[in-house]
Protein backbone atom coordinates (compact mmCIF):
# COMPACT_ATOMS: atom_id res chain seq x y z
CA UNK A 1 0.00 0.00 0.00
CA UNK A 2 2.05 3.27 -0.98
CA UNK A 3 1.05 6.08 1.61
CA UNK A 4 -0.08 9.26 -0.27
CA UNK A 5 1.96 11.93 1.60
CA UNK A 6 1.86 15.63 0.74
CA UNK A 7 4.01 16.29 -2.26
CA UNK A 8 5.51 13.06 -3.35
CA UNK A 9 4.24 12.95 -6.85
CA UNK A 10 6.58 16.40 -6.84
CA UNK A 11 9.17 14.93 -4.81
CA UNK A 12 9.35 11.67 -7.35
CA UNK A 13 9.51 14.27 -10.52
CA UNK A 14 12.55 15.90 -9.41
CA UNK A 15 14.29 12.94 -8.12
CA UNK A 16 13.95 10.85 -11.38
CA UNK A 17 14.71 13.87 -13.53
CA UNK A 18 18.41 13.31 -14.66
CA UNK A 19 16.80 9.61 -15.75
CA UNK A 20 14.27 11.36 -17.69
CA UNK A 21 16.57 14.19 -19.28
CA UNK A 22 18.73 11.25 -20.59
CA UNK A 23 15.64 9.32 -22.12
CA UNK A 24 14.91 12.33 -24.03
CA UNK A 25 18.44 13.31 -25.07
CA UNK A 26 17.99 9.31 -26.63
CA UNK A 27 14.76 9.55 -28.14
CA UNK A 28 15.97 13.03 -29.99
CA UNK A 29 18.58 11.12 -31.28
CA UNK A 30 16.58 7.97 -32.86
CA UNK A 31 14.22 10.55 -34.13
CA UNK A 32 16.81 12.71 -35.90
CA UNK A 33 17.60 9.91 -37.93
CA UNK A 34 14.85 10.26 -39.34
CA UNK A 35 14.69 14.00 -40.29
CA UNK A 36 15.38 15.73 -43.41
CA UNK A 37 18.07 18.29 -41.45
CA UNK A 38 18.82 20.05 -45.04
CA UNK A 39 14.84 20.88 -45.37
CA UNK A 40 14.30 22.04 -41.49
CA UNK A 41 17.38 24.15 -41.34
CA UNK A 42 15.75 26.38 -44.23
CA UNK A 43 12.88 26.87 -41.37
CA UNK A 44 15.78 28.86 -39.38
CA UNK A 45 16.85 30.99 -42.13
CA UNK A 46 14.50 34.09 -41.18
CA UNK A 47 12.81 35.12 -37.78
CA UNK A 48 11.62 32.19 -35.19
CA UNK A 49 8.89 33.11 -32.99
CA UNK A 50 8.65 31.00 -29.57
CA UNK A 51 5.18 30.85 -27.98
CA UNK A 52 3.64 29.05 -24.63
CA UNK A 53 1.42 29.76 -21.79
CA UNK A 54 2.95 29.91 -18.37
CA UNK A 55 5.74 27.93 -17.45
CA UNK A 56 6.02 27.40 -21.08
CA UNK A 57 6.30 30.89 -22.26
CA UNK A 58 8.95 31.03 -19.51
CA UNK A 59 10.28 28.49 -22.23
CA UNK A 60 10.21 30.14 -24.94
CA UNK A 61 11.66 33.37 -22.95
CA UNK A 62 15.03 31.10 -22.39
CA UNK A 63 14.67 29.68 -25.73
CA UNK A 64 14.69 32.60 -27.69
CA UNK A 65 17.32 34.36 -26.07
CA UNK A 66 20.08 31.47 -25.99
CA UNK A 67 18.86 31.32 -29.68
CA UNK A 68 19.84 34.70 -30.04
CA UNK A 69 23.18 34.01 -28.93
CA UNK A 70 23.65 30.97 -31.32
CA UNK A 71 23.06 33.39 -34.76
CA UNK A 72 18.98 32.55 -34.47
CA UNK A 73 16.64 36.17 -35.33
CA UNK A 74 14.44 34.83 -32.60
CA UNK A 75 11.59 36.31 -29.95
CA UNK A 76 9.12 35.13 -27.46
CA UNK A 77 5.61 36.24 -27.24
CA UNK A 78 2.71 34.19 -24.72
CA UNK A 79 0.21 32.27 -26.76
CA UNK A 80 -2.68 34.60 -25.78
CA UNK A 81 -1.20 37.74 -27.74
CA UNK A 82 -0.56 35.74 -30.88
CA UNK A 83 -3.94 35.15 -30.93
CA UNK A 84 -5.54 38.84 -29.75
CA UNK A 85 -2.87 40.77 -31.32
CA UNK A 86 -1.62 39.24 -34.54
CA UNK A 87 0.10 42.40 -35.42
CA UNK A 88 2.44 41.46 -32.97
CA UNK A 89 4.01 38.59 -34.74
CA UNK A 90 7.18 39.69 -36.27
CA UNK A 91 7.05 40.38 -39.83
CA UNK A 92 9.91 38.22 -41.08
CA UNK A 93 8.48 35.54 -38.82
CA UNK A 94 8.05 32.67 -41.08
CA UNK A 95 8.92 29.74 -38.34
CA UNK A 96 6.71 28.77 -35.06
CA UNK A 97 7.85 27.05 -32.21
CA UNK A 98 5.21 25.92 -29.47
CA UNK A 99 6.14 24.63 -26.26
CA UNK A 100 3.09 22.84 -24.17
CA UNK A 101 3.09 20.31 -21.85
CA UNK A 102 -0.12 18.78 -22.49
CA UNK A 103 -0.46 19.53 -26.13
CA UNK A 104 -4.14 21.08 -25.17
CA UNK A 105 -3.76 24.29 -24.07
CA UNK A 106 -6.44 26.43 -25.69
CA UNK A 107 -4.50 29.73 -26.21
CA UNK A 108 -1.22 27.92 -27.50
CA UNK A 109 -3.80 25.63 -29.92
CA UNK A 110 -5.25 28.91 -30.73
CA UNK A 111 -2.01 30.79 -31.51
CA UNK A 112 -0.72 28.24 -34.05
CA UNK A 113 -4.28 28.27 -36.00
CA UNK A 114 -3.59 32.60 -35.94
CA UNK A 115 0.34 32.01 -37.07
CA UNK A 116 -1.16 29.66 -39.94
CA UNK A 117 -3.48 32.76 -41.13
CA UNK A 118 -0.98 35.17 -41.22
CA UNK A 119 1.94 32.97 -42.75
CA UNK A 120 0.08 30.25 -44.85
CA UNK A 121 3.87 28.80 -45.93
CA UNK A 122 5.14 28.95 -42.13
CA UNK A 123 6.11 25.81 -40.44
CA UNK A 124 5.18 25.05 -36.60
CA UNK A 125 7.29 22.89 -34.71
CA UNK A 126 5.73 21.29 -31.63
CA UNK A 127 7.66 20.73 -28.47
CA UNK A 128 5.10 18.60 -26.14
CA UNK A 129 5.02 15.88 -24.00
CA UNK A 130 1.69 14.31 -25.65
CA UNK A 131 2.58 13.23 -28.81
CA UNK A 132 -1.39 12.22 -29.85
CA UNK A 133 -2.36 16.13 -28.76
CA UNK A 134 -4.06 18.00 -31.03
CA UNK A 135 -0.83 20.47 -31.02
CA UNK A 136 1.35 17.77 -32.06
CA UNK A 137 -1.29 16.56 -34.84
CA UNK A 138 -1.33 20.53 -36.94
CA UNK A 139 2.32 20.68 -36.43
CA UNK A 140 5.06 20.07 -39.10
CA UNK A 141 7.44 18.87 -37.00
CA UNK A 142 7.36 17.37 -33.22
CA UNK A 143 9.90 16.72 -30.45
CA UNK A 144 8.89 13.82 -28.39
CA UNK A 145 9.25 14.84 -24.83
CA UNK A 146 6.85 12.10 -23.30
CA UNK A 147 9.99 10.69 -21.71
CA UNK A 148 9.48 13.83 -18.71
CA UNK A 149 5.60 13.50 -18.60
CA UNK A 150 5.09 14.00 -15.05
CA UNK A 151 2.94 12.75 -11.99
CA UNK A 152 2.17 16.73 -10.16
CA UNK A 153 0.84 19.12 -11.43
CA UNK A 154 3.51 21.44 -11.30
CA UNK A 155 5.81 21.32 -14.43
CA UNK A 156 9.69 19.92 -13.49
CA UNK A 157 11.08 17.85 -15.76
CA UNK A 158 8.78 18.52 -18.53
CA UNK A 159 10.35 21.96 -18.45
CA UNK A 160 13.70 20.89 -18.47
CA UNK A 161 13.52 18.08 -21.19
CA UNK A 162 11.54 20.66 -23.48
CA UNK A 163 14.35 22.89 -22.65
CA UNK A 164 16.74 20.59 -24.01
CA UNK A 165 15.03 19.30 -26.66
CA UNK A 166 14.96 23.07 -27.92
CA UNK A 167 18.26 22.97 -27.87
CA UNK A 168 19.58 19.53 -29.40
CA UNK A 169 17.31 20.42 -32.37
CA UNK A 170 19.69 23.40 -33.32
CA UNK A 171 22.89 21.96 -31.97
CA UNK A 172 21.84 19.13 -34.49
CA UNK A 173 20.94 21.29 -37.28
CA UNK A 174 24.60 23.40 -36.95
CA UNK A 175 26.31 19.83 -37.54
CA UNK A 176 27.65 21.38 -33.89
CA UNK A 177 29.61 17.81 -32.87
CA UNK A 178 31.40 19.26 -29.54
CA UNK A 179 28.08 20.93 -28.25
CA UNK A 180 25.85 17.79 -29.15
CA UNK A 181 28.43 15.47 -26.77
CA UNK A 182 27.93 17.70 -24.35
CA UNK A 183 24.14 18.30 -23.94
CA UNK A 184 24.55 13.79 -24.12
CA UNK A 185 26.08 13.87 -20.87
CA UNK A 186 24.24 17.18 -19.54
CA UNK A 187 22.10 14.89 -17.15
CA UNK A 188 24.86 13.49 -15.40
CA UNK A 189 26.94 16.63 -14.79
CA UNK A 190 23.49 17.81 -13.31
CA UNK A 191 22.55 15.18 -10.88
CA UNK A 192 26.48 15.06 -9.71
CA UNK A 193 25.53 19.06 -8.14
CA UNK A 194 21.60 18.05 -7.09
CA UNK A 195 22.97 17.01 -3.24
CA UNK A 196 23.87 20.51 -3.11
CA UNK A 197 20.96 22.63 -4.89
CA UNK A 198 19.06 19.84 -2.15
CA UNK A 199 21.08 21.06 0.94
CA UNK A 200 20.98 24.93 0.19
CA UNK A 201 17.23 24.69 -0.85
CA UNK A 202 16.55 23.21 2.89
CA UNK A 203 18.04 25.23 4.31
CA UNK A 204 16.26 28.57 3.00
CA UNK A 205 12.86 26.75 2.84
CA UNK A 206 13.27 26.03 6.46
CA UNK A 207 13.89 29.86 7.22
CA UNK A 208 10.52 31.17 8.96
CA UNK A 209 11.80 34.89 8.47
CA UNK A 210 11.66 34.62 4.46
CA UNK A 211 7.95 35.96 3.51
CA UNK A 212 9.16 37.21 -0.26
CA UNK A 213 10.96 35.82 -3.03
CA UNK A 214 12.58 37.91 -6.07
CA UNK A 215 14.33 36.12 -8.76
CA UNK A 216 17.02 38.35 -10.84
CA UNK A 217 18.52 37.03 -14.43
CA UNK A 218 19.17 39.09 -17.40
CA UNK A 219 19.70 37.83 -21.48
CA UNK A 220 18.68 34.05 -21.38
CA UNK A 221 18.78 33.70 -17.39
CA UNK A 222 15.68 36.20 -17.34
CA UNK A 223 13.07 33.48 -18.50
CA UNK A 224 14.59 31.09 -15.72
CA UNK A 225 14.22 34.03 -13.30
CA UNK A 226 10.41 34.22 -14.30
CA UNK A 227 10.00 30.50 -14.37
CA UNK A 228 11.44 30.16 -11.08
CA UNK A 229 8.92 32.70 -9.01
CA UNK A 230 6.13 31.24 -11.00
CA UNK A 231 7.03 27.78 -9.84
CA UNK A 232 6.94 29.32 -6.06
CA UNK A 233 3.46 30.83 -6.90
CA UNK A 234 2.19 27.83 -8.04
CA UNK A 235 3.57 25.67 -5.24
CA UNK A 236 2.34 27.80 -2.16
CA UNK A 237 0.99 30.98 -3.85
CA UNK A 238 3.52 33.25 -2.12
CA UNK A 239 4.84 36.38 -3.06
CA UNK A 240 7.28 36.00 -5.58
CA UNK A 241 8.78 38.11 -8.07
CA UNK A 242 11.11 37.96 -11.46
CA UNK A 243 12.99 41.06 -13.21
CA UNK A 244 16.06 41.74 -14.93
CA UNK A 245 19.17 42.27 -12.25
CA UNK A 246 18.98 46.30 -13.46
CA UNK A 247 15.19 47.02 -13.53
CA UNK A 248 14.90 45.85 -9.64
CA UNK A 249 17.26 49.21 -8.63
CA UNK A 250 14.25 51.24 -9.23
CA UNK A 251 10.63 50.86 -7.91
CA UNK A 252 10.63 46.95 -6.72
CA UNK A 253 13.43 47.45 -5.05
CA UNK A 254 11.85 49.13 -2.01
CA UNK A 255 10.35 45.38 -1.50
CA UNK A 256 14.41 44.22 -0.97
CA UNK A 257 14.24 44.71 3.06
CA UNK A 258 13.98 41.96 5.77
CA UNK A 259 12.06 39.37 4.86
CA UNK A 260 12.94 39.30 1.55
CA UNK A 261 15.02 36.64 -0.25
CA UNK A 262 16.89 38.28 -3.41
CA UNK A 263 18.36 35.37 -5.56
CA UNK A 264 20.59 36.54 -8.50
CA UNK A 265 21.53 34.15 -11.58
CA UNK A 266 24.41 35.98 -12.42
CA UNK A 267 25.64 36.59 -16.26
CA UNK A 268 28.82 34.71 -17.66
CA UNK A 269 30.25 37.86 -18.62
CA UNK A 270 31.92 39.19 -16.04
CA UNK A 271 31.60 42.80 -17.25
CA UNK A 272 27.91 42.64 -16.66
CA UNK A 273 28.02 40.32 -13.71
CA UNK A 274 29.91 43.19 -11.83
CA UNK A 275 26.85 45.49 -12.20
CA UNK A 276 24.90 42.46 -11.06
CA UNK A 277 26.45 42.35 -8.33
CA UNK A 278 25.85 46.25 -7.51
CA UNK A 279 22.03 45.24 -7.13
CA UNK A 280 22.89 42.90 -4.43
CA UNK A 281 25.32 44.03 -2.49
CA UNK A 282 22.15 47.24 -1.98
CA UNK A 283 19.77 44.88 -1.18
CA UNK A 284 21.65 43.51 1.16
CA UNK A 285 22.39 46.74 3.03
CA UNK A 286 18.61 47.48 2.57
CA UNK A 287 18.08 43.47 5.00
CA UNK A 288 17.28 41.23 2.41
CA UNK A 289 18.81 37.89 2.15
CA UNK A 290 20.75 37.48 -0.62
CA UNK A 291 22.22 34.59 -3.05
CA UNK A 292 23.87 34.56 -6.46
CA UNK A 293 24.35 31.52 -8.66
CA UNK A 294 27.67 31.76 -10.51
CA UNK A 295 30.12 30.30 -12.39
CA UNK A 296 33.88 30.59 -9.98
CA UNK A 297 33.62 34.42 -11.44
CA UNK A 298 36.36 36.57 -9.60
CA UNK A 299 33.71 38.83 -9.54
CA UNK A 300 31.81 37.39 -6.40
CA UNK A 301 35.18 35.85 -4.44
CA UNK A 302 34.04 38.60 -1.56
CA UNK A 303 30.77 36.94 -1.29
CA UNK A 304 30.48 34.54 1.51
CA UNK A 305 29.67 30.89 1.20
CA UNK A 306 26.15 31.34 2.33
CA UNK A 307 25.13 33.95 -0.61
CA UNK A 308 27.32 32.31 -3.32
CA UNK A 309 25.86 29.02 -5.45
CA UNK A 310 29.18 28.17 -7.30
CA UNK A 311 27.57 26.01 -10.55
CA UNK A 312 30.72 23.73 -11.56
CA UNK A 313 31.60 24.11 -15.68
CA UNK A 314 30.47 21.51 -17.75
CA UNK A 315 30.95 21.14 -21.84
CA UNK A 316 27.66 23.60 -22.25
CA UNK A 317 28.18 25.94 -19.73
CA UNK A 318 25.29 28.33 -20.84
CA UNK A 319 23.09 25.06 -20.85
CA UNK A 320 24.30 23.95 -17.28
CA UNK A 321 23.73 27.37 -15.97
CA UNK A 322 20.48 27.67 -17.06
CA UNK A 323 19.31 24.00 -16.02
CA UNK A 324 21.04 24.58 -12.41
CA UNK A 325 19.25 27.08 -11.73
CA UNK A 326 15.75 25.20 -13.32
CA UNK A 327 16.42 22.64 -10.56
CA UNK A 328 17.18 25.18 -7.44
CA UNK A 329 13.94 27.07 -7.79
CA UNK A 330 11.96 23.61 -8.36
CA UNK A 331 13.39 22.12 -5.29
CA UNK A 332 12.97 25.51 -3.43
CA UNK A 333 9.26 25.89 -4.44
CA UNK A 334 8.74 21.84 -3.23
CA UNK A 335 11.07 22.65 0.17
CA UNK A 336 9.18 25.62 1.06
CA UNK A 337 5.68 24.33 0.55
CA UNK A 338 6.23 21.69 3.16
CA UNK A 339 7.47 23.83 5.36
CA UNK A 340 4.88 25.95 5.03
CA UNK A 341 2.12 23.21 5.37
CA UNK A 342 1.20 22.88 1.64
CA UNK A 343 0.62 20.07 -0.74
CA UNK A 344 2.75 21.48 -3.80
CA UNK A 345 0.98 18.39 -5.46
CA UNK A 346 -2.79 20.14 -4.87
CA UNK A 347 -1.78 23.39 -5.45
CA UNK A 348 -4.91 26.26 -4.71
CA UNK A 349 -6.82 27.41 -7.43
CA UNK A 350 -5.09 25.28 -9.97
């Protein structure tokens, strides 16, 4: 008889989700075989619009900005405004990509049939964990990510393997052989840091004084930052907040005092991770608590031990980063609903 304790479809999600990141990374592979890469690389060769609902437009936030960095015209905009606002879809657009867990979501179903009215010779590429969904059925291509279907509710690993699966397909398509390898072996170099991301997630769960969370993260780490308090609202429906590292000097910061928690995924580049760092170093003198994810950056040796996540290098750094941080808020959101008496797998209202 399995005893139905609060949270363990959650807790059994995030334990098995290196497992299920390396079914996917397999499946992509067996399916690529059977792609014409020639043909789907042409999709690529003007604007790509990213689209989802939620956690999944947190996606396509993430998506579209890492794509940015890899030589992809590329830009994010939630399901719902495709479909109310067509004039918003970029006018070189010619290439869809829809991210949805279930494959049902009304305004994500809805924005493809408005992206097929405006560009009648687009293509739509479905990222989805139900491969029978009607998304996946009016889609010209689809990435099988029913290896990270989940038990809860709350999206974990379906995130994640979508994630990657976004970024195998153009890794693939760039004939890029040393990146490929390394998103192959991404799962492992993440579940070697998840004792960790576990201990440090405890330990701020189990601090009564928090009452606020704001997540920082600029470029590609903004979409994480987003996903991250949206996870935490979902979990416990607590105050919690995303913006880029710069924006939160103004206004929002007068929410930075005790009680607060201020988490910061810092930049690679050190030149902007040193203004990064301005923001927290004020917050901190303003009470909040304070903690930056990083990479070893010189910039953040003052910090102490406590404040400082140090995410170890791996072959895809940018990828690790990103995915490290994925984890830390999903652990923190499942940590902090038990300690505040919630079931994060019967979330309110949802």
């Amino acid at each position: 008889m399995v005893i139905d304790v609060p949270g363990r479809h959650m807790l059994e999600d995030l334990k098995r989700q290196p497992a299920a990141l390396d079914a996917v990374i397999k499946r992509f592979f067996m399916q690529a075989d059977q792609l014409d890469r020639g043909e789907i690389g042409t999709w690529f060769s003007k604007d790509v619009l990213l689209t989802g609902c939620g956690a999944t437009y947190a996606l396509a936030l993430t998506t579209a900005a890492l794509y940015q960095t890899q030589g992809i015209r590329s830009s994010a905009i939630p399901a719902s405004e495709i479909y109310f606002y067509p004039q918003a879809i970029p006018e070189k657009a010619e290439t869809l990509i829809a991210f949805s867990r279930s494959g049902e979501t009304s305004e994500t179903l809805k924005s493809v049939e408005q992206f097929r009215q405006q560009r009648p010779e687009g293509k739509v590429i479905a990222i989805t964990v139900n491969m029978r969904s009607s998304l996946a059925l009016s889609s010209d291509l689809v990435l099988d990510c029913s290896d990270a279907a989940e038990t809860s509710i709350i999206e974990t690993r379906s995130f994640s393997g979508m994630f990657l699966l976004a970024q195998l397909l153009i890794a693939w398509l760039q004939k890029d052989t040393e990146r490929l390898n390394g998103l192959k072996t991404l799962s492992k170099d993440l579940d070697s840091q998840s004792k960790k991301i576990i201990e440090v997630t405890k330990r701020i769960a189990e601090d009564s004084s928090v009452e606020r969370f704001v997540f920082l993260g600029g470029g590609p780490l903004y979409g994480i930052a987003y996903q991250a308090s949206l996870t935490l609202k979902e979990c416990l429906a607590c105050w919690a907040e995303a913006f880029h590292p710069l924006e939160f000097r103004h206004g929002p910061r007068t929410t930075a005092t005790r009680g607060a928690f201020v988490c910061l995924f810092a930049s690679e580049n050190d030149a902007i991770a040193k203004q990064e760092k301005l923001v927290l170093t004020e917050m901190k003198d303003q009470g909040a608590s304070i903690l930056v994810f990083d990479e070893k950056q010189l910039v953040f040796n003052d910090f102490l031990e406590l404040e400082r996540f140090i995410v170890e290098p791996v072959a895809v750094r940018d990828c690790s980063l990103i995915l490290v941080c994925v984890l830390f808020s999903q652990w923190l959101a499942y940590f902090k609903s038990l300690s505040a008496g919630v079931n994060p797998d019967q979330p309110a209202n949802l």
